[in-house]
Protein backbone atom coordinates (compact mmCIF):
# COMPACT_ATOMS: atom_id res chain seq x y z
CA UNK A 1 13.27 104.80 90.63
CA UNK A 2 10.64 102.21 91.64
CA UNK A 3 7.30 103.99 93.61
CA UNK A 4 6.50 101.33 96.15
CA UNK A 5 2.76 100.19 96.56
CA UNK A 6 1.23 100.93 99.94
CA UNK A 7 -1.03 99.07 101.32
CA UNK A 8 -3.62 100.26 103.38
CA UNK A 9 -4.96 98.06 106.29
CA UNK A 10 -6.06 98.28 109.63
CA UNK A 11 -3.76 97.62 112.76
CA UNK A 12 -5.58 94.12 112.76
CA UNK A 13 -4.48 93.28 109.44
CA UNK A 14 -0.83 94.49 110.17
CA UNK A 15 -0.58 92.13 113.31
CA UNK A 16 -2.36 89.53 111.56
CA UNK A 17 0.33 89.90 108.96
CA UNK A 18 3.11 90.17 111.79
CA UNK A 19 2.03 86.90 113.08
CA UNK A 20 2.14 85.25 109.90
CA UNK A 21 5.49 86.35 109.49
CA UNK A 22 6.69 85.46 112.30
CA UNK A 23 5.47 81.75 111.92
CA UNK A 24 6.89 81.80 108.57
CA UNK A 25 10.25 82.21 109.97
CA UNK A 26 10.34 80.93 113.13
CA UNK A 27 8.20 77.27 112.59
CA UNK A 28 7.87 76.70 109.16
CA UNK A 29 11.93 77.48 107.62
CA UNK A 30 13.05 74.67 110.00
CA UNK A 31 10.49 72.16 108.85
CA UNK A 32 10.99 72.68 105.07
CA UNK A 33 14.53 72.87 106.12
CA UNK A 34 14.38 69.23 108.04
CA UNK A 35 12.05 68.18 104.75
CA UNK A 36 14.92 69.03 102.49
CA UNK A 37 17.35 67.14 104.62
CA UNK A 38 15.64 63.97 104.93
CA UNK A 39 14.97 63.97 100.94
CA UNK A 40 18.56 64.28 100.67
CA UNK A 41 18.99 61.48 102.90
CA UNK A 42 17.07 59.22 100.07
CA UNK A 43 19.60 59.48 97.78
CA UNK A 44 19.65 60.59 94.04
CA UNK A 45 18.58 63.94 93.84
CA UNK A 46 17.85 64.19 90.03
CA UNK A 47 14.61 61.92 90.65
CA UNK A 48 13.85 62.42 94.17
CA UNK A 49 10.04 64.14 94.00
CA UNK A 50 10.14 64.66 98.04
CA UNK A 51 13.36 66.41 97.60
CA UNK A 52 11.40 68.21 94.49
CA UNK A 53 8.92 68.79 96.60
CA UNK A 54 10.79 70.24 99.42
CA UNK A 55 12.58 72.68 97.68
CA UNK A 56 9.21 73.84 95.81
CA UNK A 57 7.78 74.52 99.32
CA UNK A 58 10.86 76.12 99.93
CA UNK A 59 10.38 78.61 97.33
CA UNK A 60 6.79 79.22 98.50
CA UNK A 61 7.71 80.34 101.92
CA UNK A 62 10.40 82.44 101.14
CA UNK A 63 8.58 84.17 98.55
CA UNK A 64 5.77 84.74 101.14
CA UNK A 65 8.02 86.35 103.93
CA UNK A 66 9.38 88.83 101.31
CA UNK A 67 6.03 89.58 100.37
CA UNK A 68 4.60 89.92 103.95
CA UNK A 69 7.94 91.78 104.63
CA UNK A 70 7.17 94.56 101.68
CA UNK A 71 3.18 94.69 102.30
CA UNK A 72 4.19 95.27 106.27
CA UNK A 73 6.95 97.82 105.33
CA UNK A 74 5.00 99.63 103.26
CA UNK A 75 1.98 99.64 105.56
CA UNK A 76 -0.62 102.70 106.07
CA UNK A 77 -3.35 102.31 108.89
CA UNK A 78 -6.63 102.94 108.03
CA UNK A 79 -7.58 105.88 110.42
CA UNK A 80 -11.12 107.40 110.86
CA UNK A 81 -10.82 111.08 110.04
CA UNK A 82 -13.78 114.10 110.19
CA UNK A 83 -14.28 113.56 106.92
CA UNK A 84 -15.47 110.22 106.90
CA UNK A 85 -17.29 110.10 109.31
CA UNK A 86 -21.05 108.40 108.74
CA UNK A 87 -19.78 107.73 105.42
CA UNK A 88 -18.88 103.81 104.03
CA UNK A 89 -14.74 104.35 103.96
CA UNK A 90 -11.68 101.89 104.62
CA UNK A 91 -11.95 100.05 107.79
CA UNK A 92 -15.70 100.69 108.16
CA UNK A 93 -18.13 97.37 108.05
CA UNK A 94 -20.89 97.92 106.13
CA UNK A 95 -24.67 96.35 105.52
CA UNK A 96 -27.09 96.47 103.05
CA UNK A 97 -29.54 94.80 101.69
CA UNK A 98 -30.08 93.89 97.85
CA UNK A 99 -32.93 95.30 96.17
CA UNK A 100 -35.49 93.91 95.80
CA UNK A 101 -35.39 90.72 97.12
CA UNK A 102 -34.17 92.36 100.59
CA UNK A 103 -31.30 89.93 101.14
CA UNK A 104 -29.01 91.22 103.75
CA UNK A 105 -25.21 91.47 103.49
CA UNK A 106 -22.39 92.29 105.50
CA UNK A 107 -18.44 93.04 104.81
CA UNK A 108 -16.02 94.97 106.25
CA UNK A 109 -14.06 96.84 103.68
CA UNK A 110 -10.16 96.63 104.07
CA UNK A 111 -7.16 97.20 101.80
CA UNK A 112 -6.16 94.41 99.45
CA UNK A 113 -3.46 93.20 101.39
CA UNK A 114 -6.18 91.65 104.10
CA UNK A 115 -8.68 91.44 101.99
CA UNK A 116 -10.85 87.61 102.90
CA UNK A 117 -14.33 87.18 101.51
CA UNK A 118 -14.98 84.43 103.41
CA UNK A 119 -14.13 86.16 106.70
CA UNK A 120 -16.41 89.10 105.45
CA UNK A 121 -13.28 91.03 104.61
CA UNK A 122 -13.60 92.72 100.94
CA UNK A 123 -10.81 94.82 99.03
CA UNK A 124 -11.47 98.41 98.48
CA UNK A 125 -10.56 97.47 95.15
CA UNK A 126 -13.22 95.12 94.69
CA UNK A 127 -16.46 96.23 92.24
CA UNK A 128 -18.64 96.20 95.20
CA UNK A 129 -16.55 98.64 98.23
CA UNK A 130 -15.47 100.74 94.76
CA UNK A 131 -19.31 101.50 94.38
CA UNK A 132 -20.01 101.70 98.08
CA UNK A 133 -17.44 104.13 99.14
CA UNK A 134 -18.13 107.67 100.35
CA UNK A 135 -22.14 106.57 100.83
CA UNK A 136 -23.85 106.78 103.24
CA UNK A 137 -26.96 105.20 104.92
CA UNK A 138 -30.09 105.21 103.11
CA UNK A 139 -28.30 105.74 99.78
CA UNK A 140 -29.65 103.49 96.93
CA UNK A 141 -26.44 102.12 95.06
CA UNK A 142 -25.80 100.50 91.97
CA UNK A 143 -22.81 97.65 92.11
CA UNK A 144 -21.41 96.20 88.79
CA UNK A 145 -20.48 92.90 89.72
CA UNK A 146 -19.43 89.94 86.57
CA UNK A 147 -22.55 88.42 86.67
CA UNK A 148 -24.06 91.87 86.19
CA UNK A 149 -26.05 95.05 88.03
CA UNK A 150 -27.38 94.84 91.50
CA UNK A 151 -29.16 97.52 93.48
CA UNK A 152 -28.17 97.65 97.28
CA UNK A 153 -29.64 100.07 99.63
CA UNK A 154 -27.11 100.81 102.70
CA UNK A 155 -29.00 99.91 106.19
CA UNK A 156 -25.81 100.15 108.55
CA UNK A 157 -22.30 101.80 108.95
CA UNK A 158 -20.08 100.78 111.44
């Protein structure tokens, strides 16, 4: 038998993924649906590209709901416990500053399955949370990233 990933997020990220879902479904089926229909309504379907098209985009959208489906079924909140507690973890935000130019940076440390860099948002499988976890402020750290070794120095835990 199959072991299912979980996917660890915060209750954010679950409603975030909820949402999408639910647009998925609701909004977006009917329009590739109506796409398909009018490409069908050109003609020959062996070189119709919009009806190509369509049906592509079809593909992509159901794929994504069963994904969103499994990543939301097999779902575990990020929740603070004792243990963690002043300490860089899942769900936490953390900032530091790169050594030693001093440059400041700040990301919020999530599981994979919400994981945006450009919303701040990195995976806890990423090279940087993977070094940061368990710190805490004040520690010196040393992140292997691919274009090689930084030193951070952790100013803030939220």
């Amino acid at each position: 038998m199959m072991v299912e990933k979980v996917f660890p997020m915060t209750v954010e990220g679950k409603q975030k993924l909820e949402q999408e879902l639910e647009h998925l479904k609701t909004v977006k089926r009917k329009e590739v649906v109506e796409r398909i229909k009018i490409a069908r309504s050109f003609g020959d379907l062996s070189e119709n590209s919009e009806y190509d098209s369509a049906k592509d985009e079809q593909a992509f959208v159901e794929g994504r709901i069963t994904t969103i489906e499994n990543m939301i079924r097999n779902a575990k909140i990020i929740e603070e416990d004792a243990n963690s507690a002043g300490k860089v973890s899942l769900g936490k935000t953390v900032t530091f500053i790169e050594l030693p130019d001093g440059e400041e940076e700040t990301y919020t440390i999530v599981g994979s399955a919400e994981a945006d860099p450009f919303e701040g948002k990195i995976s806890n499988d990423s090279p940087i949370a993977k070094s940061l976890l368990g710190k805490l402020v004040g520690d010196r750290v040393t992140v292997q990233t691919p274009g090689g070794d930084m030193l951070v120095e952790i100013t803030k835990i939220d």
